[in-house]
Protein backbone atom coordinates (compact mmCIF):
# COMPACT_ATOMS: atom_id res chain seq x y z
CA UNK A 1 -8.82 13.81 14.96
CA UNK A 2 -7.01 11.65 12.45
CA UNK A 3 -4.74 13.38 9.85
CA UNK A 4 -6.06 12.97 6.31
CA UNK A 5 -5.17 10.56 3.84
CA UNK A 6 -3.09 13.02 1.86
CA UNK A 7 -1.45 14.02 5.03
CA UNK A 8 -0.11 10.45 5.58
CA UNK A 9 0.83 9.97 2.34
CA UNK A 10 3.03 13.19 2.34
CA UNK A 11 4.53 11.60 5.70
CA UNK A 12 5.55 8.44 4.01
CA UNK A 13 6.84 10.14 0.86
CA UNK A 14 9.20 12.19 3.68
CA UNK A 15 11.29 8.96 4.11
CA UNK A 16 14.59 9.06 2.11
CA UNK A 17 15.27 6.16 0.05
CA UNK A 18 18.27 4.53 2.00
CA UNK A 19 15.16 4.47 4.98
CA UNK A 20 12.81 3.33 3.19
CA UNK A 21 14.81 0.18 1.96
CA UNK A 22 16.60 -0.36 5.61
CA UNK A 23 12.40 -0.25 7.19
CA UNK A 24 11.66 -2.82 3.77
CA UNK A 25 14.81 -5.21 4.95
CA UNK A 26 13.49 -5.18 8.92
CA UNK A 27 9.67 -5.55 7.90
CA UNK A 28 10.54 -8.45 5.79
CA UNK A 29 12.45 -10.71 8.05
CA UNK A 30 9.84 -10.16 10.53
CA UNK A 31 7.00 -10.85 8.35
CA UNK A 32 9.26 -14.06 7.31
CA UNK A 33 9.05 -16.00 10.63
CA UNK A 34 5.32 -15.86 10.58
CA UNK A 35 3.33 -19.38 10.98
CA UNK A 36 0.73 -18.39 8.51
CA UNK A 37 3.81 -17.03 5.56
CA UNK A 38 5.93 -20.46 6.01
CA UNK A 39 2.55 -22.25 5.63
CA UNK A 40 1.22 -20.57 2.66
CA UNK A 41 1.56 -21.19 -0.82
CA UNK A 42 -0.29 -18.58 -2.61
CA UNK A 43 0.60 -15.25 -1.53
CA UNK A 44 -0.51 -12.08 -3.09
CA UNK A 45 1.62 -8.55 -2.92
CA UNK A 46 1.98 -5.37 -4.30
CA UNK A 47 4.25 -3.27 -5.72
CA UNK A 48 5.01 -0.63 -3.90
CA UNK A 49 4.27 3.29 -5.41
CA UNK A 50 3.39 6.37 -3.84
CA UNK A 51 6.12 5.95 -0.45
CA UNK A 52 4.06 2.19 0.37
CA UNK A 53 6.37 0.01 2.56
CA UNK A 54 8.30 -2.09 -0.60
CA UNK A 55 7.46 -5.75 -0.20
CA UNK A 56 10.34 -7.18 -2.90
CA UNK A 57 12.54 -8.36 -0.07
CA UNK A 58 9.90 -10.53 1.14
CA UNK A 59 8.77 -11.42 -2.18
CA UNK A 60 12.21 -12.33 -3.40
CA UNK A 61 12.42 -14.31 0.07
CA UNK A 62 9.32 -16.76 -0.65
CA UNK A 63 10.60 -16.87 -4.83
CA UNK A 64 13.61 -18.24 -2.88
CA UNK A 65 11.12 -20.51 -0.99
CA UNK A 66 9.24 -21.64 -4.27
CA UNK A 67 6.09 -19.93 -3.51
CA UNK A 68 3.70 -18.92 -6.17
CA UNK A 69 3.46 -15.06 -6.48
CA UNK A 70 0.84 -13.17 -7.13
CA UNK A 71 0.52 -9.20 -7.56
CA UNK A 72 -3.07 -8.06 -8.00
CA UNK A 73 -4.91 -6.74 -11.17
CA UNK A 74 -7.59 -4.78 -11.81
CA UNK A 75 -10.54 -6.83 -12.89
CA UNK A 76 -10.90 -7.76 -16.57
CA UNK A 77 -14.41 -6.88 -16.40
CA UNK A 78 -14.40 -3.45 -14.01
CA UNK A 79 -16.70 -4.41 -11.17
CA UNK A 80 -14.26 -2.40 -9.29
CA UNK A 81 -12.36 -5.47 -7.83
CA UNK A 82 -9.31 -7.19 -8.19
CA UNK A 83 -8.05 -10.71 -9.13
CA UNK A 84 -4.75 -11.75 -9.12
CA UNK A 85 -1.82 -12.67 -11.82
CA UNK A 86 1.32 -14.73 -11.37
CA UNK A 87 4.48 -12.85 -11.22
CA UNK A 88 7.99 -13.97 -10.45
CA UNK A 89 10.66 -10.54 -10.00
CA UNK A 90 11.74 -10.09 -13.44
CA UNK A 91 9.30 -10.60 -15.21
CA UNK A 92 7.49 -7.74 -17.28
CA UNK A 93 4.65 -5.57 -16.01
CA UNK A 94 2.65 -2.55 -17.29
CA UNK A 95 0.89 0.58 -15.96
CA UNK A 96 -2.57 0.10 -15.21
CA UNK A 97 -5.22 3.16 -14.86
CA UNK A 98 -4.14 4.44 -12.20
CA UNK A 99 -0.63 4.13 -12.90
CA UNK A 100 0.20 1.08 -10.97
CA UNK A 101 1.83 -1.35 -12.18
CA UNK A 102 0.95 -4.74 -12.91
CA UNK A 103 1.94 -8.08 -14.50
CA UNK A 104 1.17 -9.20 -17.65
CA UNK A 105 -1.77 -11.97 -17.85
CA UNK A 106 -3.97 -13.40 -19.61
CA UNK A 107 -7.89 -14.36 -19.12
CA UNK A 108 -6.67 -17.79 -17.82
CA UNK A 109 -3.89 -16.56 -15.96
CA UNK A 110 -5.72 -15.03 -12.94
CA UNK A 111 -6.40 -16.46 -9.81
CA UNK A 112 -9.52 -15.87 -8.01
CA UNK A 113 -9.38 -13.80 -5.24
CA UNK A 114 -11.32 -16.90 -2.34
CA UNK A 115 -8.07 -19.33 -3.73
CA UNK A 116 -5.25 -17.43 -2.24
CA UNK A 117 -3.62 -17.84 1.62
CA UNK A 118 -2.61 -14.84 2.24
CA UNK A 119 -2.39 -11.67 1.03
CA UNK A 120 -0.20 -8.58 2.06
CA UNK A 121 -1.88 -5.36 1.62
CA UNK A 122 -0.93 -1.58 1.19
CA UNK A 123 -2.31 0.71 3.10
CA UNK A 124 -2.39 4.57 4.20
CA UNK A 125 -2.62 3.70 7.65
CA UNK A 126 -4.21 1.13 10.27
CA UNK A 127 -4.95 1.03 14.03
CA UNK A 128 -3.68 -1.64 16.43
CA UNK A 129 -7.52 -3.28 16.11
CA UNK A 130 -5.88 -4.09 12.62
CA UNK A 131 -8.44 -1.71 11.45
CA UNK A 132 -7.23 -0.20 7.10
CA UNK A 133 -7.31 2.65 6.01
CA UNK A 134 -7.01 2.50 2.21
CA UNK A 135 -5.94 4.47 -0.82
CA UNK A 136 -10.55 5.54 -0.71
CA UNK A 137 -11.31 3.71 -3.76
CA UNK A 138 -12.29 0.60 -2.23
CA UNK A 139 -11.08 -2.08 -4.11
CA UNK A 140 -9.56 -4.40 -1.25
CA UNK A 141 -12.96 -3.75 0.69
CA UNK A 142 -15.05 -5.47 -2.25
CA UNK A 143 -12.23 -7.32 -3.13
CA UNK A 144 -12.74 -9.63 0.06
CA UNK A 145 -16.58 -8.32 0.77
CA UNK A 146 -17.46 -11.86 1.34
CA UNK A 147 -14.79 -12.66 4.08
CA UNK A 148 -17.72 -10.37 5.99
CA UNK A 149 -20.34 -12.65 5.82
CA UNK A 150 -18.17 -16.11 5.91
CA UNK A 151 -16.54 -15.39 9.20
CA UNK A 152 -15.93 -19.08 9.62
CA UNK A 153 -14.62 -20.08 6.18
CA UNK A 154 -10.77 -19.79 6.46
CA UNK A 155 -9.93 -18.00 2.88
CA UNK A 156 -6.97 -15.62 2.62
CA UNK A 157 -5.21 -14.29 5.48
CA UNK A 158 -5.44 -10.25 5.00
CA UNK A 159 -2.14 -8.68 6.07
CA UNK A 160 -1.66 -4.95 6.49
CA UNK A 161 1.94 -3.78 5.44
CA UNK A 162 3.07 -0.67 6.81
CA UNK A 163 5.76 1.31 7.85
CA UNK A 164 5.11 2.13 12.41
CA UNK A 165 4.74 5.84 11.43
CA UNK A 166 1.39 5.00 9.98
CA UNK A 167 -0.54 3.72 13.08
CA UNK A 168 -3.14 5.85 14.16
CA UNK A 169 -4.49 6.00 17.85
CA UNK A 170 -7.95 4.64 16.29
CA UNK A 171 -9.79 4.04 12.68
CA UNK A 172 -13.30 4.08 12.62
CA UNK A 173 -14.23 1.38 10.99
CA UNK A 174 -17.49 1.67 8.50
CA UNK A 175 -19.68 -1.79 7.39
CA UNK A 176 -17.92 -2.38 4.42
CA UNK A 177 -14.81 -2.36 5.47
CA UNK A 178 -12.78 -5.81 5.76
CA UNK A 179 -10.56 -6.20 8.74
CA UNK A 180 -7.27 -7.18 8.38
CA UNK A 181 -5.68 -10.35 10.42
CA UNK A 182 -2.89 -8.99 11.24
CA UNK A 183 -0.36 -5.67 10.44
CA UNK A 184 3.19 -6.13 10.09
CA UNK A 185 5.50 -3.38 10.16
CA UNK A 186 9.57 -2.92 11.02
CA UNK A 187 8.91 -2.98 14.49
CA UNK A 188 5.94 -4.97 15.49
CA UNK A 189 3.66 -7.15 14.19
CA UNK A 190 -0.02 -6.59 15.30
CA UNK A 191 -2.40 -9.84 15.31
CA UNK A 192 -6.03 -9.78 15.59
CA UNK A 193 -7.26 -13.18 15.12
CA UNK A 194 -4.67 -15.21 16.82
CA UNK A 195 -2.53 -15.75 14.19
């Protein structure tokens, strides 16, 4: 039986800070050699809260690279899904509702979700089947809800970022749930759909 999500939190949490940002360093350069990263020009991340595997290496990497950035926001509208704002490091952000934080945007400054390449995504743990678990709320899942029936339209690559500690032997996957491409972590980097 799996551990429970606030059971892998707590083990992420554990990680002292000069860990955490050596794991960030490692995961980044790794996740920087991939095809699919040096391709892309819209990439989506977060920023990190709660112990999540910090992306701002990597996201300082493709600034350096003259990628456009995007961190996601909650939907103007609710609906329970995100879209995405422009961000360079830097620039200002503000709490959300849940505490998260997120750029600044306006109505014409968000990107819809189907216009991205890729997008790096938190998680509380995956399986090597590049199977998510989530924070439970759901808002990746209907986020990218249509990548489920479109198997054969490209859109966004979905990339699980992780720290190795939070693989788990096997996630059961429900019918809502959007599988990820690949996972990349400090150690490994876990491909699905020959990526």
């Amino acid at each position: 039986m799996n551990p429970s999500r606030s059971e892998l939190r707590r083990r992420r949490r554990a990680l002292a800070l000069r860990e955490r940002r050596a794991l960030a360093v490692a995961a980044a350069s790794r996740a920087a050699t991939l095809p699919v990263f040096i391709r892309a020009k819209r990439i989506a991340f977060y920023l990190a809260s709660d112990g999540e595997l910090d992306p701002l290496p990597l996201i300082r990497h493709a600034a350096v690279m003259h990628k456009c950035l995007y961190l996601p926001v909650l939907h103007p509208l609710g609906h329970r899904r995100l879209w995405f704002a422009r961000w360079q490091p830097g620039e200002p952000l503000r709490r959300n509702l849940y505490g998260i934080s997120e750029p600044l945007w306006e109505q014409g400054g968000l990107i819809d979700p189907r216009a991205l390449d890729l997008v790096f995504m938190p998680l509380v743990a995956f399986d090597a089947r590049c199977n998510r678990m989530g924070m439970g709320a759901g808002y990746y899942d209907r986020t990218f809800a249509w990548k489920l029936r479109r198997r054969f339209w490209k859109g966004p690559k979905l990339v699980g970022y992780a720290y190795s500690l939070q693989k788990l032997p096997g996630i059961e996957a429900r019918p809502w749930d959007v599988p990820m491409n690949m996972v990349v972590t400090e150690n490994e980097i876990y491909r699905c759909d020959g990526s």
